[in-house]
N, C-alpha and C. Protein backbone atom coordinates (compact mmCIF):
# COMPACT_ATOMS: atom_id res chain seq x y z
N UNK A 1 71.48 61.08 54.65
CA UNK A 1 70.46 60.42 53.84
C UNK A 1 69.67 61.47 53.07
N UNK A 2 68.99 61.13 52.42
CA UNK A 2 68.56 62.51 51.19
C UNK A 2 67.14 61.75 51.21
N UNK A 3 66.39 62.04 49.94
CA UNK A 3 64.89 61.90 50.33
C UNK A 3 64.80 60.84 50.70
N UNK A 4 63.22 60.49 50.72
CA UNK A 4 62.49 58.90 51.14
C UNK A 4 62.57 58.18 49.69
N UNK A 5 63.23 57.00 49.89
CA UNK A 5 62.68 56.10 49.03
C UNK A 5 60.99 54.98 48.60
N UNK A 6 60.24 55.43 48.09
CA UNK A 6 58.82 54.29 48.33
C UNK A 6 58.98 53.38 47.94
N UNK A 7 58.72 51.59 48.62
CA UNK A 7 58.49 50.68 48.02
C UNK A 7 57.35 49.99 47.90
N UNK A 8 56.95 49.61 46.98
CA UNK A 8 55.07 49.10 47.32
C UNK A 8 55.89 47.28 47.41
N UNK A 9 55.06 46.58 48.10
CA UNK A 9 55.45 45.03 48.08
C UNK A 9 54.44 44.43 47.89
N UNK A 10 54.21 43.51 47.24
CA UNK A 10 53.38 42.07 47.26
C UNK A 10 53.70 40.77 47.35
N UNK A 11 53.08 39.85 47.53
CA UNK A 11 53.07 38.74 47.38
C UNK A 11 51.95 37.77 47.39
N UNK A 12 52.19 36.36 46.97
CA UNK A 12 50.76 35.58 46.92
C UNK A 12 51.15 34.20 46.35
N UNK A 13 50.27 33.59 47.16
CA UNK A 13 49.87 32.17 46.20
C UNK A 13 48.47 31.60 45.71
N UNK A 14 48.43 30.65 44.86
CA UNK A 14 47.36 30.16 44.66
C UNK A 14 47.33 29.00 44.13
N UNK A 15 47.11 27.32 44.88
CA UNK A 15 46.69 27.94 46.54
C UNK A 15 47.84 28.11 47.31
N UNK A 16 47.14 28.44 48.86
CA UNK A 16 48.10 28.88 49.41
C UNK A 16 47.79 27.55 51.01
N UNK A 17 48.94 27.19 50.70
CA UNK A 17 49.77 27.37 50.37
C UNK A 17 49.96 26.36 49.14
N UNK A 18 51.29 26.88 48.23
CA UNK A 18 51.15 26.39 46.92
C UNK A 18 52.32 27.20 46.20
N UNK A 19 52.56 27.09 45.07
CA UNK A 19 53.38 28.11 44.12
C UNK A 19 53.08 29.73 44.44
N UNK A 20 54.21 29.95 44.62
CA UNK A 20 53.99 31.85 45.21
C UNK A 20 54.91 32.87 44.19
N UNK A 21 54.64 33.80 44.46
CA UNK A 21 55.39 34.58 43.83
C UNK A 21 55.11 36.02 44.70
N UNK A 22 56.27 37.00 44.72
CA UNK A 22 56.66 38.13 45.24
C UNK A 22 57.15 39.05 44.33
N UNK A 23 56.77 40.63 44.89
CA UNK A 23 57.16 41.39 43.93
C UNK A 23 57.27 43.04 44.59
N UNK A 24 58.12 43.45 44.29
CA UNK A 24 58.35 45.18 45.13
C UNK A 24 58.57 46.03 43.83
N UNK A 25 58.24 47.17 44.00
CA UNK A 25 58.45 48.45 43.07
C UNK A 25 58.76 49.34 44.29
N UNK A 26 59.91 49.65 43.68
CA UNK A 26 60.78 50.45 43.91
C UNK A 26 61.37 51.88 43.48
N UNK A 27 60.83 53.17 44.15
CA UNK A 27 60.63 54.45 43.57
C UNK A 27 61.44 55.28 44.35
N UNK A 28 62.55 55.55 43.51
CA UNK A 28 63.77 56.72 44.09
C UNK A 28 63.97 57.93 42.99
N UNK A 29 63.60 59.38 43.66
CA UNK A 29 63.77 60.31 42.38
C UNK A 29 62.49 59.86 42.00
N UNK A 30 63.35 60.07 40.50
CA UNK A 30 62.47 60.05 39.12
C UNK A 30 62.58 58.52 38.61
N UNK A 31 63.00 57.28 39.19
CA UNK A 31 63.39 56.45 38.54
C UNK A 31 62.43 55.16 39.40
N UNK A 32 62.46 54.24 39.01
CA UNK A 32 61.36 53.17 38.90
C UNK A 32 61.77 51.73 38.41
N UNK A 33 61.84 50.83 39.85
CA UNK A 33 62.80 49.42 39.18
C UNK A 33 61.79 48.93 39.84
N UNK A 34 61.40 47.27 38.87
CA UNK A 34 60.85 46.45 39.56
C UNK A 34 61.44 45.14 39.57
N UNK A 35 61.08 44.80 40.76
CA UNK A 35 62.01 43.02 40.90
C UNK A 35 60.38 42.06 41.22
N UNK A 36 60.53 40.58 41.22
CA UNK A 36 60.09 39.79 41.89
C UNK A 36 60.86 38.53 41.41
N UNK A 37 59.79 37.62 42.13
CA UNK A 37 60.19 36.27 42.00
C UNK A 37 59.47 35.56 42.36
N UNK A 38 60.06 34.14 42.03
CA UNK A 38 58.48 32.73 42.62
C UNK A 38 59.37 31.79 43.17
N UNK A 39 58.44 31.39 43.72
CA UNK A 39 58.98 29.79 45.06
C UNK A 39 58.03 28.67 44.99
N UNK A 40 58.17 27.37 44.44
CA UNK A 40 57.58 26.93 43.90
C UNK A 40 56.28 26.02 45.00
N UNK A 41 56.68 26.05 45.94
CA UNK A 41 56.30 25.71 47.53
C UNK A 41 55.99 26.51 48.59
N UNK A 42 55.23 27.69 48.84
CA UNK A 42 55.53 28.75 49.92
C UNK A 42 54.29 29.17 50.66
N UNK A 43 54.01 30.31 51.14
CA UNK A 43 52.67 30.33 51.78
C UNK A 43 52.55 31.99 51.29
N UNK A 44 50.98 32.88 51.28
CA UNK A 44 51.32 34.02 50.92
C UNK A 44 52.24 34.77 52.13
N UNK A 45 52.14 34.42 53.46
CA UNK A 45 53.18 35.33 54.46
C UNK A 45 54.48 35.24 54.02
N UNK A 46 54.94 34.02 53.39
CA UNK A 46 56.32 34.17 53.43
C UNK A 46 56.60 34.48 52.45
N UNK A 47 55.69 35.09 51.44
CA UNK A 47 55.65 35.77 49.60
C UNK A 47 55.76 37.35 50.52
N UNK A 48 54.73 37.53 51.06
CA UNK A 48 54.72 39.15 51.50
C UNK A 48 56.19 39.42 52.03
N UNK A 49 56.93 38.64 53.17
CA UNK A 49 58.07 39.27 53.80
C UNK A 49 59.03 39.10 52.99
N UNK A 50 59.44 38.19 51.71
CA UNK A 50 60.48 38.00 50.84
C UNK A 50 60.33 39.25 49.84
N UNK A 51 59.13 39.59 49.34
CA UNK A 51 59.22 41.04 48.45
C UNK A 51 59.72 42.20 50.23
N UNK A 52 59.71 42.28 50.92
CA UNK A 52 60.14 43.26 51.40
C UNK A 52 61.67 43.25 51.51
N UNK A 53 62.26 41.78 52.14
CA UNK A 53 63.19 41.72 52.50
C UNK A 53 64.03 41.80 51.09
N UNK A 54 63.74 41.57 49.87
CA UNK A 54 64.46 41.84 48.13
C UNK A 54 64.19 42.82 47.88
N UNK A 55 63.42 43.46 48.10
CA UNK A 55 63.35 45.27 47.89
C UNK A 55 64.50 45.83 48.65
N UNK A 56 64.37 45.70 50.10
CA UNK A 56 65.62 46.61 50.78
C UNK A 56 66.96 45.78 49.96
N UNK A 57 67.22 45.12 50.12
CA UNK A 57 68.50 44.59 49.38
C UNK A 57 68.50 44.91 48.31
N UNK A 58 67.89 45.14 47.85
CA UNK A 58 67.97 45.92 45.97
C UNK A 58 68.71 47.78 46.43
N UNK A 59 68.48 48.25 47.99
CA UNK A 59 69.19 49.39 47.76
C UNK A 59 70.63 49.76 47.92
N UNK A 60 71.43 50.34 47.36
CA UNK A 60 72.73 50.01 47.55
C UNK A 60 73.45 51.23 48.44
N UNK A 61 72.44 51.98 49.05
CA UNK A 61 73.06 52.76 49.95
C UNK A 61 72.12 52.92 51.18
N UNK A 62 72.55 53.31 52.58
CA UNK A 62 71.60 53.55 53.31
C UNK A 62 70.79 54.92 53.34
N UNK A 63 69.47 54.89 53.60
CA UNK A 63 68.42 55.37 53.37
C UNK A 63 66.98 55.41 53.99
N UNK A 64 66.40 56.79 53.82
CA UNK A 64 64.92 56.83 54.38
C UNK A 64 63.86 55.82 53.70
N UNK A 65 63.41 55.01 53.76
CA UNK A 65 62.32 54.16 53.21
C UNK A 65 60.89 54.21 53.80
N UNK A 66 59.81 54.39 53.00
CA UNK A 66 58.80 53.95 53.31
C UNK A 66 58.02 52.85 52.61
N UNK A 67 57.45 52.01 53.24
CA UNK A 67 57.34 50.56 52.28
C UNK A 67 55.75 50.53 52.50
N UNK A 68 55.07 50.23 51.20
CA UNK A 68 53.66 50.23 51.43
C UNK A 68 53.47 48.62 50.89
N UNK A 69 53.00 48.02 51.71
CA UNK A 69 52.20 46.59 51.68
C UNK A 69 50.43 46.52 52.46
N UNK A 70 49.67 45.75 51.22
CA UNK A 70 48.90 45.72 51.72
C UNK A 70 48.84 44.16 52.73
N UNK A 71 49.66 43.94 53.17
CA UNK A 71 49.39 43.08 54.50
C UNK A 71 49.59 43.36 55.36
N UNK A 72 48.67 43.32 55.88
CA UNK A 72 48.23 43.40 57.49
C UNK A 72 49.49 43.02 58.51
N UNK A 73 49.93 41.38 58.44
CA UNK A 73 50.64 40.78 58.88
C UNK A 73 52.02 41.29 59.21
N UNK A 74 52.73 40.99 57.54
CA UNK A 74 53.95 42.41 57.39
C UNK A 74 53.86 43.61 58.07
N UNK A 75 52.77 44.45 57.80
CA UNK A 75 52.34 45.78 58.84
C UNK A 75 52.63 45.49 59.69
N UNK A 76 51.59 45.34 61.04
CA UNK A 76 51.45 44.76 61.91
C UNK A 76 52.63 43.77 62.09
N UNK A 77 53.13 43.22 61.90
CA UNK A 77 54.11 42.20 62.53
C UNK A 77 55.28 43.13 62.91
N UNK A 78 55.62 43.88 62.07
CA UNK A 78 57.05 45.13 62.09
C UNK A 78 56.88 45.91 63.01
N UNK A 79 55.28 46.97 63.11
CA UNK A 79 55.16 47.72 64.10
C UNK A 79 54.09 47.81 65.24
N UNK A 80 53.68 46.43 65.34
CA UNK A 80 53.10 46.10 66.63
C UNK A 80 53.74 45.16 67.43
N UNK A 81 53.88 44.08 66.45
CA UNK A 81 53.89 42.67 67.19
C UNK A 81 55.58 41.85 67.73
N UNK A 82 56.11 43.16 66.51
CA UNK A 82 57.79 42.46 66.82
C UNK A 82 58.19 43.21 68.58
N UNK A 83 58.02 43.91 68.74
CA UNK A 83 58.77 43.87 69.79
C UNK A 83 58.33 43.09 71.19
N UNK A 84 57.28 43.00 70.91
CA UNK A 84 56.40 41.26 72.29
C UNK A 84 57.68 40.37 71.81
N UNK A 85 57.56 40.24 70.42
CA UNK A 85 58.26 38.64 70.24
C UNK A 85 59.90 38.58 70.37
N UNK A 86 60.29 40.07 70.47
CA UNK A 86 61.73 40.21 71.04
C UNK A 86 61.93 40.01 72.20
N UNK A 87 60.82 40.36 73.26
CA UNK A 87 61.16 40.34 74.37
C UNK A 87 60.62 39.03 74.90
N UNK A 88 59.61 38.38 74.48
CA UNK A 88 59.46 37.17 74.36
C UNK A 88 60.77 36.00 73.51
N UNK A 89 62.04 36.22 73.46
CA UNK A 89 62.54 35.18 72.49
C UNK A 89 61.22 34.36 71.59
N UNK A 90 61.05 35.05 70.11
CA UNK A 90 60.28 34.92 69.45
C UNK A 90 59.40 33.61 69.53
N UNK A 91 58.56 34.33 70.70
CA UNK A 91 57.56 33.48 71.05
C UNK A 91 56.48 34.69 71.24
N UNK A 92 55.23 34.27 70.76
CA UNK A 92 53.76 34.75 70.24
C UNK A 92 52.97 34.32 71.16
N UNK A 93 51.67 34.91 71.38
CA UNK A 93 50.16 34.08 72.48
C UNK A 93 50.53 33.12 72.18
N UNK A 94 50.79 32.90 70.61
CA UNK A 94 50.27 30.95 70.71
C UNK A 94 51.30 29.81 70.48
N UNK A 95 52.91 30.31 71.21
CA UNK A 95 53.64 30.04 70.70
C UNK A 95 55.01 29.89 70.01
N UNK A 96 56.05 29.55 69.36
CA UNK A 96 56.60 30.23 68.37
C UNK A 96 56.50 30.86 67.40
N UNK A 97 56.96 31.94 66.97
CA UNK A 97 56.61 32.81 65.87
C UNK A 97 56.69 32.68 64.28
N UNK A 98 55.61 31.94 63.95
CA UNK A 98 56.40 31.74 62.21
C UNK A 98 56.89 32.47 61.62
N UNK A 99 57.27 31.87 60.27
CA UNK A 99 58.50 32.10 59.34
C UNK A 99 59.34 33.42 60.41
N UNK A 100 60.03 32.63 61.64
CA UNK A 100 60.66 33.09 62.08
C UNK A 100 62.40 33.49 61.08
N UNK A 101 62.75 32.88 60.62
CA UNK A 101 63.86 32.43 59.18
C UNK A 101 63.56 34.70 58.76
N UNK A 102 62.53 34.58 57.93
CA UNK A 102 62.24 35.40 57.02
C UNK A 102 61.95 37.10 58.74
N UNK A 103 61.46 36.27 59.64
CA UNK A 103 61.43 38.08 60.24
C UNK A 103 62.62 38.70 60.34
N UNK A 104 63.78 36.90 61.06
CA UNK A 104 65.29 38.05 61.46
C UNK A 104 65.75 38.47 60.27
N UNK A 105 65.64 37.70 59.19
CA UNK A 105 66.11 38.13 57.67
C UNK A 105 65.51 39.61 57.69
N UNK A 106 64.67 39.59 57.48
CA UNK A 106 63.98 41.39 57.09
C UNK A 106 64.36 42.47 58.78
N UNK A 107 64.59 42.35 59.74
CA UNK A 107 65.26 43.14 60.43
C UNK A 107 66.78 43.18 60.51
N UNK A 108 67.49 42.24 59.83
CA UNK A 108 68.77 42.50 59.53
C UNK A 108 69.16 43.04 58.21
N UNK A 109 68.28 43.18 57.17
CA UNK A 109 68.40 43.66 55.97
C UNK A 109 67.77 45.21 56.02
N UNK A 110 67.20 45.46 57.06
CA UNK A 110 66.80 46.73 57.12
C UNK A 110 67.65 47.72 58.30
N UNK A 111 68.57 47.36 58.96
CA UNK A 111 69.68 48.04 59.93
C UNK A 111 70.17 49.23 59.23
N UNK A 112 70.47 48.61 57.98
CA UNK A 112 71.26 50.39 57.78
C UNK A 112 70.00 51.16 57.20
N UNK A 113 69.14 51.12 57.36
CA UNK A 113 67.71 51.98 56.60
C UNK A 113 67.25 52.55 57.88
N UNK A 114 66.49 53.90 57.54
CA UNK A 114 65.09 54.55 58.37
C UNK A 114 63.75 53.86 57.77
N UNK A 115 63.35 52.89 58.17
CA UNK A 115 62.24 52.24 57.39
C UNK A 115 60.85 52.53 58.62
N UNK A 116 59.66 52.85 57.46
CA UNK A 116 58.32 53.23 58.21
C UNK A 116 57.86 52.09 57.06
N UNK A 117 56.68 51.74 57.69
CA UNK A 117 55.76 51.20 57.22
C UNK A 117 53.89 51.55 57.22
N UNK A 118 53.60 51.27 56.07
CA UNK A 118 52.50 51.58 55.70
C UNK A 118 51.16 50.78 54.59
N UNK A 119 50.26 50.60 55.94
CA UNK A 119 49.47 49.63 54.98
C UNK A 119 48.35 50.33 54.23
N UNK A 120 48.07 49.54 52.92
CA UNK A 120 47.06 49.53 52.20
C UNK A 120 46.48 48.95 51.56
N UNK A 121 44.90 49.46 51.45
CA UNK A 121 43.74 48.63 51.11
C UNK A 121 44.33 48.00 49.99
N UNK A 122 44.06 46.55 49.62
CA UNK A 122 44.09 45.50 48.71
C UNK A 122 42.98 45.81 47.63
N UNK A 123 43.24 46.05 46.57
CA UNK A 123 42.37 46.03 45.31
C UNK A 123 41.74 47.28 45.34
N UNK A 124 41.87 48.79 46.07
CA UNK A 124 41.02 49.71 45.80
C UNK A 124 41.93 50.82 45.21
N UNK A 125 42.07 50.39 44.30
CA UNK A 125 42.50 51.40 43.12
C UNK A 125 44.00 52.31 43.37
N UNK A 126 44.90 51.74 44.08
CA UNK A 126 45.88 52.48 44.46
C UNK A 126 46.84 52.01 43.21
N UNK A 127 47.22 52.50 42.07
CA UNK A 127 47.81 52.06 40.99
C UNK A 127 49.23 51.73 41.22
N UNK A 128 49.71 51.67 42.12
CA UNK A 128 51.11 51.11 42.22
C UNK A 128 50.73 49.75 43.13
N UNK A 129 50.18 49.34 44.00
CA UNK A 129 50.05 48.50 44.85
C UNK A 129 49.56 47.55 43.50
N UNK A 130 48.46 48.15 42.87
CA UNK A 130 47.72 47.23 41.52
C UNK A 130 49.66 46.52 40.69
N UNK A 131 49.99 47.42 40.28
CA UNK A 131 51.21 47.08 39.26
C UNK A 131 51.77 46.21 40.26
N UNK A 132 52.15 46.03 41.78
CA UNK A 132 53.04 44.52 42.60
C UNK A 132 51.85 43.69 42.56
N UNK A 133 50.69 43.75 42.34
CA UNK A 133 50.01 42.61 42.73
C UNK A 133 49.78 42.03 41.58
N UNK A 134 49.89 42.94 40.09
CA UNK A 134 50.09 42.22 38.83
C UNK A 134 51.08 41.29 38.55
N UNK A 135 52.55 41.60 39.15
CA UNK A 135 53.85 41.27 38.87
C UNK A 135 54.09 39.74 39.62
N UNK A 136 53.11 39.80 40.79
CA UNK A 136 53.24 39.05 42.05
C UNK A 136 52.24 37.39 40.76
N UNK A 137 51.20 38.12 40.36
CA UNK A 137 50.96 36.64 39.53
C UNK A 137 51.51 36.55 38.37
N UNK A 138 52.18 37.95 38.09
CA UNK A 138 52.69 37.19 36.75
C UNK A 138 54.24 35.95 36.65
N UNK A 139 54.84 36.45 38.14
CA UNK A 139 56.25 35.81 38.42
C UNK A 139 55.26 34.53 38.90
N UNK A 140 54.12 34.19 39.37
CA UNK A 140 53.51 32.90 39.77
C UNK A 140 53.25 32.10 38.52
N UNK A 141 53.07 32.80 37.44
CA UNK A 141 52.49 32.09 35.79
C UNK A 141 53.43 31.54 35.37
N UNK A 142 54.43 32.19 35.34
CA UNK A 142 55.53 31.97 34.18
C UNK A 142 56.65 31.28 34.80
N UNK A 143 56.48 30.54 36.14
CA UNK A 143 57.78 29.64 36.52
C UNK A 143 57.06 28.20 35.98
């Protein structure tokens, strides 16, 4: 594997739940792709884990990744909370684990990757997180 790849992710609705849209930037080298998309029905959790889980699938080889989302949830769900709910058969304190669908999706799309994760502050000036959270309403406007 050769360097780290960065992906910033977003997602969102409004309301939520309501029309969503998702969006990852994607930074390898010197080069710079962005994807998203909208769901015309969704919640923002399941906007946040669909830009992650379409980012890794956008790479076509395996690789070091570090993925910056500012949700908590995504964070936290990957490197706190998933392995309770493994060993729990994805069951939570309160439960079953939502958008269970979208977690095994994003741990089976990330097998052939070294993926870290990394959260950050929402709206304080981090100019790439700003550009997915632009993309994230603009794929919400224009469906």
């Amino acid at each position: 594997m050769s360097g780290t790849i960065e992906i910033y992710t977003d997602g969102g609705c409004d309301p939520n739940p309501g029309p969503g849209g998702w969006a990852a930037l994607i930074l390898e080298d010197c080069s710079k792709k962005e994807i998203s998309g909208y769901d015309p029905q969704t919640t923002n959790n399941r906007m946040e884990l669909t830009a992650a889980i379409q980012a890794l699938r956008n790479l076509s080889t395996p690789a070091r990744v570090k993925i910056y989302t500012d949700s908590q949830y995504l964070q936290r769900g990957m490197t706190e909370w998933m392995p309770g709910w493994l060993r729990k058969n994805w069951r939570g304190s309160s439960g079953p684990v939502a958008n269970q669908d979208l977690w095994k999706e994003l741990l089976d799309v990330m097998k052939p990757h070294q993926v870290t994760w990394q959260w950050v502050r929402a709206h304080a000036g981090n100019v790439n997180n700003t550009r997915v959270d632009w993309l994230v309403n603009q794929a919400r406007k224009t469906k």
